[in-house]
Protein backbone atom coordinates (compact mmCIF):
# COMPACT_ATOMS: atom_id res chain seq x y z
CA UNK A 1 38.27 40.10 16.32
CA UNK A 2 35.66 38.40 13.95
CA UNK A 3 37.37 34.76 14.07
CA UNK A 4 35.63 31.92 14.20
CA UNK A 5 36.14 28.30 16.24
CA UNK A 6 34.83 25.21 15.03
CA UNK A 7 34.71 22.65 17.95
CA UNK A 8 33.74 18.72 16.92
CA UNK A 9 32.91 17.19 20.36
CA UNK A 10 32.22 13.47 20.46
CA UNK A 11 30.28 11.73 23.02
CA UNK A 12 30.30 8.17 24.28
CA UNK A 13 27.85 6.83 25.56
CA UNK A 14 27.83 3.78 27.90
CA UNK A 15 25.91 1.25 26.28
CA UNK A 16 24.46 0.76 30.18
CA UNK A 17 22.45 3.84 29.72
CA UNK A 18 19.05 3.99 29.77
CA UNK A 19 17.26 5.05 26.25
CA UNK A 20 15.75 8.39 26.33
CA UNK A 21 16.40 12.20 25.78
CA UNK A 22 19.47 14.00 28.00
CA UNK A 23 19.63 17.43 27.85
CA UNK A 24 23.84 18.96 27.45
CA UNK A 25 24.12 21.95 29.09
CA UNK A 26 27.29 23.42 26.80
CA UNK A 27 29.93 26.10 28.21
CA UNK A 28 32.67 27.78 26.82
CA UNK A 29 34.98 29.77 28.40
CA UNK A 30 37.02 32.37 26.01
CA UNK A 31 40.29 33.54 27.49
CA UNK A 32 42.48 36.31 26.20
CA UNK A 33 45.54 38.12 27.79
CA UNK A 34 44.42 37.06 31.00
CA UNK A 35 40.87 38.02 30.58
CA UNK A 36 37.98 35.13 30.39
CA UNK A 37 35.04 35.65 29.32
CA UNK A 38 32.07 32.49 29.54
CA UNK A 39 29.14 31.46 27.06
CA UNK A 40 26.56 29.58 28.43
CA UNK A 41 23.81 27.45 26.39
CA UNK A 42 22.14 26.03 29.53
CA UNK A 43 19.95 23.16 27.78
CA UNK A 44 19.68 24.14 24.19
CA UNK A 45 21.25 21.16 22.95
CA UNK A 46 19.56 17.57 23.54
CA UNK A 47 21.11 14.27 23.29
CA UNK A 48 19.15 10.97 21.72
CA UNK A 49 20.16 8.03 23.81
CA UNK A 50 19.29 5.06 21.64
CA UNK A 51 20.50 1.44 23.03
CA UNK A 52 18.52 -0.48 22.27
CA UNK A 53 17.04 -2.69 18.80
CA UNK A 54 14.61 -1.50 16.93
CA UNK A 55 11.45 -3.48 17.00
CA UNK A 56 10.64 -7.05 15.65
CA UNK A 57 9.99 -6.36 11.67
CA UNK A 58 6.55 -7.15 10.39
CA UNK A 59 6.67 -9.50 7.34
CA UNK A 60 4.05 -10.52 5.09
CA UNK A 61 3.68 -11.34 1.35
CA UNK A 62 1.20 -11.01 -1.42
CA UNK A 63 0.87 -10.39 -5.35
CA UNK A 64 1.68 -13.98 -5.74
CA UNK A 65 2.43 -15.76 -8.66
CA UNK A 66 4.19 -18.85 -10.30
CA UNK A 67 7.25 -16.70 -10.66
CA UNK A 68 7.33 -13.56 -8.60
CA UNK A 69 6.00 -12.62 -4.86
CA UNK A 70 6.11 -9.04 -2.99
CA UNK A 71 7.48 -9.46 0.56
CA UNK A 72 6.27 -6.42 2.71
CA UNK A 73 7.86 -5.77 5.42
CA UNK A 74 8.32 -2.84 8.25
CA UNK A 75 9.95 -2.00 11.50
CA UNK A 76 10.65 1.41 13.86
CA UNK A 77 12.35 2.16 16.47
CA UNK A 78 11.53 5.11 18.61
CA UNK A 79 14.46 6.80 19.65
CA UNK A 80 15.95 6.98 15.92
CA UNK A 81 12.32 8.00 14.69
CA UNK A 82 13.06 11.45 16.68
CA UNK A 83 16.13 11.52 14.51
CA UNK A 84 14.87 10.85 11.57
CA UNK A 85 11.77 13.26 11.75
CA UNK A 86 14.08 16.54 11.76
CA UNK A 87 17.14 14.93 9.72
CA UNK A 88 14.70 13.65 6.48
CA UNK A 89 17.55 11.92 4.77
CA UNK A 90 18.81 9.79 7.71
CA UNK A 91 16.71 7.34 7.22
CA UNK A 92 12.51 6.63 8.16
CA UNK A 93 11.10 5.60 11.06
CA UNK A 94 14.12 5.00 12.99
CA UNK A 95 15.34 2.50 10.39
CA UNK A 96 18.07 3.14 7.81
CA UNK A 97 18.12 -0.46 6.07
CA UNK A 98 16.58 -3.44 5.56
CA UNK A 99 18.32 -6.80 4.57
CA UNK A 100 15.78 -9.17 2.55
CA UNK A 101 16.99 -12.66 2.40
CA UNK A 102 15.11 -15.58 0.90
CA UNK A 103 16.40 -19.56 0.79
CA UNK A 104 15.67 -21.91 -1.53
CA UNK A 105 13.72 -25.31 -0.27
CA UNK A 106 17.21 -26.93 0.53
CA UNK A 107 18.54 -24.05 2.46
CA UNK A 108 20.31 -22.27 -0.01
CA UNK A 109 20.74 -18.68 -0.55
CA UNK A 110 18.16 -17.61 -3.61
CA UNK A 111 18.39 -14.10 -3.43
CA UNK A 112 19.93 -11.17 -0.68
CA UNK A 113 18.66 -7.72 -0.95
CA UNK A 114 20.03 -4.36 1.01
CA UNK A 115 17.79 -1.73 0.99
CA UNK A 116 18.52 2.15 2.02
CA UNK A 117 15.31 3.68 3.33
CA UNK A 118 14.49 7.89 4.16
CA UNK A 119 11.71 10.04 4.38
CA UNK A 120 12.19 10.64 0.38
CA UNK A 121 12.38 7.00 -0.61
CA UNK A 122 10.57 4.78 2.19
CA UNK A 123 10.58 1.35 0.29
CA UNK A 124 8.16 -0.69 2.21
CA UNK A 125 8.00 -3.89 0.01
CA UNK A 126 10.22 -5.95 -2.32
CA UNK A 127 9.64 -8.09 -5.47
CA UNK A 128 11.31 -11.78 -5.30
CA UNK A 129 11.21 -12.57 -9.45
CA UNK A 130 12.25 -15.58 -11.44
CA UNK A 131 10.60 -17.76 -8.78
CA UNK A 132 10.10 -21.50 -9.27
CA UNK A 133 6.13 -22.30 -8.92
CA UNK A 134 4.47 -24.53 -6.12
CA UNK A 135 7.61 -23.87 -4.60
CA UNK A 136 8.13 -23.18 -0.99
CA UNK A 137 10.36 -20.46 -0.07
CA UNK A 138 11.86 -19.00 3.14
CA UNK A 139 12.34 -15.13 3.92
CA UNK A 140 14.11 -13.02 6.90
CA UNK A 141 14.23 -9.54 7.32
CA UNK A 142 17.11 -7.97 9.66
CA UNK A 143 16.05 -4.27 10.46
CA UNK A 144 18.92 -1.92 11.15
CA UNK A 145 18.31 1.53 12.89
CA UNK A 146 20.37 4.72 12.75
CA UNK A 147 22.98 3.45 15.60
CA UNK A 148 23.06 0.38 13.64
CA UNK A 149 21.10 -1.95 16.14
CA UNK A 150 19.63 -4.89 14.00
CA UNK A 151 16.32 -6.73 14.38
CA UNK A 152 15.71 -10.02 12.49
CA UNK A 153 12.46 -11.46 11.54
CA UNK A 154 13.33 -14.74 10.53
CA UNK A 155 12.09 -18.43 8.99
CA UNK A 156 8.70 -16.37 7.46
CA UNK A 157 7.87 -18.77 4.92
CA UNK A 158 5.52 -18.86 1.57
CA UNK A 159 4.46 -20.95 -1.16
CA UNK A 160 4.39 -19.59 -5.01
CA UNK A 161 1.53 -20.26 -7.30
CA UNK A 162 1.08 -23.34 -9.76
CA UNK A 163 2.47 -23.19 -12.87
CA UNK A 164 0.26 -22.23 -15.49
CA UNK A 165 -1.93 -25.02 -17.96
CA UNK A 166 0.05 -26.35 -20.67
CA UNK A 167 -1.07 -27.72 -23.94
CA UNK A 168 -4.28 -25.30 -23.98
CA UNK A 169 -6.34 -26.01 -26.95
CA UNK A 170 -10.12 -24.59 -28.03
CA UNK A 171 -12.42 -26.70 -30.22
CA UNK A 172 -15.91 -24.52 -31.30
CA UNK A 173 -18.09 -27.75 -32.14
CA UNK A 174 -20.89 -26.05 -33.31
CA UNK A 175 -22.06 -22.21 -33.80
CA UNK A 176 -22.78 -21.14 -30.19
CA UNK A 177 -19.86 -22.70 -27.42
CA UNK A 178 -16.40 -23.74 -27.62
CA UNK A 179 -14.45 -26.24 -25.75
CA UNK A 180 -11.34 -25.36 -23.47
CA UNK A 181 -8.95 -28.14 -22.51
CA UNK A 182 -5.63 -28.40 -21.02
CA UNK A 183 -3.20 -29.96 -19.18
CA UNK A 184 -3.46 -30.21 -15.06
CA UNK A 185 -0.82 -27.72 -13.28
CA UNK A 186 0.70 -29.52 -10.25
CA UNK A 187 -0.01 -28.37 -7.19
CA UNK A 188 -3.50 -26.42 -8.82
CA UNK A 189 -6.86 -26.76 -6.80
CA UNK A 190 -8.96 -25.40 -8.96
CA UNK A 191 -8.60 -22.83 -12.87
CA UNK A 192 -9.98 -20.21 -13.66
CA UNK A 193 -11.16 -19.60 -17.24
CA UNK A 194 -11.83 -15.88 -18.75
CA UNK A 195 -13.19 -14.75 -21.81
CA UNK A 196 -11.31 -11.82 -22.69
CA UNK A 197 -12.51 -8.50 -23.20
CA UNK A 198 -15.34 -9.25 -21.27
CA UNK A 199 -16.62 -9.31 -17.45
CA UNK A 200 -17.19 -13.36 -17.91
CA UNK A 201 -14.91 -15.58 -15.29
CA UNK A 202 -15.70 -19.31 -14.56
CA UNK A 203 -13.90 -21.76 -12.35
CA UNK A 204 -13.63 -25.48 -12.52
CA UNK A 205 -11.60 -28.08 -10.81
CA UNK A 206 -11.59 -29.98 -13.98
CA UNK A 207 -9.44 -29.81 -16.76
CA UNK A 208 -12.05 -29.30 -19.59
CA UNK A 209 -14.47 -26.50 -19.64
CA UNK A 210 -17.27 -25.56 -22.30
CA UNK A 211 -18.00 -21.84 -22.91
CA UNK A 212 -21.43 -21.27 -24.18
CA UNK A 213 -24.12 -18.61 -25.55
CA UNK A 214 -21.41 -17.32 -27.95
CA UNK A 215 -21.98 -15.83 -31.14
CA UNK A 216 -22.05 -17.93 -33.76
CA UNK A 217 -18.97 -17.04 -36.84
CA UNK A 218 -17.09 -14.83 -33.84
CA UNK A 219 -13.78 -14.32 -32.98
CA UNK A 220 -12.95 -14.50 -29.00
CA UNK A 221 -9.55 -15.20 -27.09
CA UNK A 222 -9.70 -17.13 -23.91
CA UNK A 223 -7.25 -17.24 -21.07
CA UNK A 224 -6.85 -19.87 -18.21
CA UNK A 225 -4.82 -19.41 -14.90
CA UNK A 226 -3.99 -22.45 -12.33
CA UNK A 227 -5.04 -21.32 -8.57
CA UNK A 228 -4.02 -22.88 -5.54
CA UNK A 229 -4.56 -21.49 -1.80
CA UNK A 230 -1.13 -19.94 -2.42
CA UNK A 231 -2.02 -17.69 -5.28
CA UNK A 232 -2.78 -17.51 -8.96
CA UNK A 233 -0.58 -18.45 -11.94
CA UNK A 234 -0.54 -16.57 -14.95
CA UNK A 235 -2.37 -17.04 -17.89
CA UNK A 236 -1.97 -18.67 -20.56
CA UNK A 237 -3.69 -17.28 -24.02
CA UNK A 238 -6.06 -18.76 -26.84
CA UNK A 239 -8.26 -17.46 -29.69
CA UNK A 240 -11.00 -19.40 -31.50
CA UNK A 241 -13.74 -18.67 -34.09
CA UNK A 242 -17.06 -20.19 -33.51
CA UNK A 243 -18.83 -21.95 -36.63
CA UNK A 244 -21.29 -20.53 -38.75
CA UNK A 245 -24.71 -20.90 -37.28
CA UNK A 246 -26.08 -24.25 -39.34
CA UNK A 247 -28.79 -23.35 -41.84
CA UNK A 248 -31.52 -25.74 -43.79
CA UNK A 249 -32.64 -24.22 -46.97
CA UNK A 250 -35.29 -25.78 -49.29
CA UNK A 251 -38.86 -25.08 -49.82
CA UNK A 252 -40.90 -24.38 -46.66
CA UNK A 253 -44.24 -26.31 -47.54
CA UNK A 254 -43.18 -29.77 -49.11
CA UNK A 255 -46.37 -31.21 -51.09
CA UNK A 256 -44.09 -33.53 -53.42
CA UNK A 257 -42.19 -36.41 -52.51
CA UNK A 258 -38.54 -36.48 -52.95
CA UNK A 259 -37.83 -32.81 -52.18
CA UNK A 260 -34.67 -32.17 -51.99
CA UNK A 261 -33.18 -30.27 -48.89
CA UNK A 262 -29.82 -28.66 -48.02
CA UNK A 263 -28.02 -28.11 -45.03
CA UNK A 264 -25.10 -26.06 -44.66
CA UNK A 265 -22.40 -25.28 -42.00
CA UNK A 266 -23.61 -28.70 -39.76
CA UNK A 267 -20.92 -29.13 -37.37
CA UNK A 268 -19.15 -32.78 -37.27
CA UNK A 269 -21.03 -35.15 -35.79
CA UNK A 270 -24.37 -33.63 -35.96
CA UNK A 271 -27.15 -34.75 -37.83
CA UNK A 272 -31.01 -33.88 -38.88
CA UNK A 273 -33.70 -35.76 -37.90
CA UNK A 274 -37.72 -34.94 -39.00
């Protein structure tokens, strides 16, 4: 009176069965001194039939830069999702890993990454750092679901960002614009120049780029990125004071010959003509 059985029953299933739900109709029959006595479940109990891979994972990439890219990436598979929708911690969707691998140009092995996924934790996308830039790259993703079926998504390929200008240098030839040069990023279609702290973005395909209508004896950092249709590089920082605005004083009607004028703050290689 008042014990207690614990019965661990393992099932296996023929890997020629058809995916879907079977329903286990559980008895137990209790005999004692002769007596039995039987328990009956009926269909309480329902078994989750899953033979078969989870689905192709979806790959794609973005936040791309000269060093770093974000592979996203996702996969289910229906059976396991049942699973996983009552059991929280078993893993999401169906899935319970993902395998992120990405080759280098020649084939080699740049980085491998295992990750665990659940309902708590369901990492969707990965950051690839200390890339190399206007470099192509190759990614596969292997999907694993809770039976431990795989999936692959494989030869997904990218291209990282240009690396960003070199040698950037500002020159403010007079009171009201400065000039932005630097050297061309391989691999760069076009750069995009900012004037930070301020909603002012210009693009060029050249390597040289005037800023204008500044204020004259002003303080402003610039910044200039490399673009290419793969992404943007990041950006490289500059600050530069413009000149004093020039300024003629003297007398202003002139009756006399030789009156003597004075100009001050003319930038180099300006002059004054009347």
């Amino acid at each position: 009176a008042g014990a207690t059985g614990t019965f661990l029953l393992t099932l296996n299933i023929p890997q020629s069965e058809h995916d879907g739900n079977r329903p286990m109709n559980l008895y137990f029959v209790a005999t004692r001194k002769g007596s039995s006595t039987t328990f009956d479940y009926g269909s309480h109990l329902t078994i989750l039939i899953d033979n078969l891979p989870p689905d192709v994972p979806t790959v794609d990439v973005g936040g791309i830069r000269n060093s770093e890219a974000i592979l996203y990436f996702s996969s289910f598979d229906a059976r396991s999702n049942e699973y996983t929708i009552v059991n929280k911690d078993a893993g999401y969707m169906g899935i319970k890993s993902y395998e992120l691998t990405l080759l280098n140009p020649n084939g080699t092995l740049k980085e491998r990454k295992t990750i665990s996924v659940d309902f708590w934790d369901p990492t969707s996308n990965y950051t690839f750092r200390n890339l190399s830039p206007n470099t192509q790259y190759t990614a596969s993703v292997v999907a694993t679901d809770l039976v431990g079926h795989t999936r692959t998504r494989s030869g997904f390929t990218f291209t990282t960002a240009p690396r960003p200008p070199a040698n950037l240098t500002a020159s403010s030839p007079n009171h009201c614009s400065v000039v932005l040069n630097w050297n061309a990023s391989p691999g760069a279609t076009r750069y995009k120049v900012y004037v930070v702290g301020s909603t002012q973005v210009y693009t060029t395909t050249s390597t040289s780029f005037t800023i204008d209508g500044l204020n004259p004896n002003t303080t402003y950092s610039y910044a200039v990125s490399a673009e290419s249709p793969a992404g943007e590089s990041d950006r490289v920082n500059i600050s530069r004071t413009t000149r004093p605005r020039p300024r003629v004083n003297g007398p202003g009607l002139v009756c006399n010959t030789n009156t003597l004028f004075e100009i001050q703050n003319l930038p180099e290689g300006f002059s004054v003509h009347w």
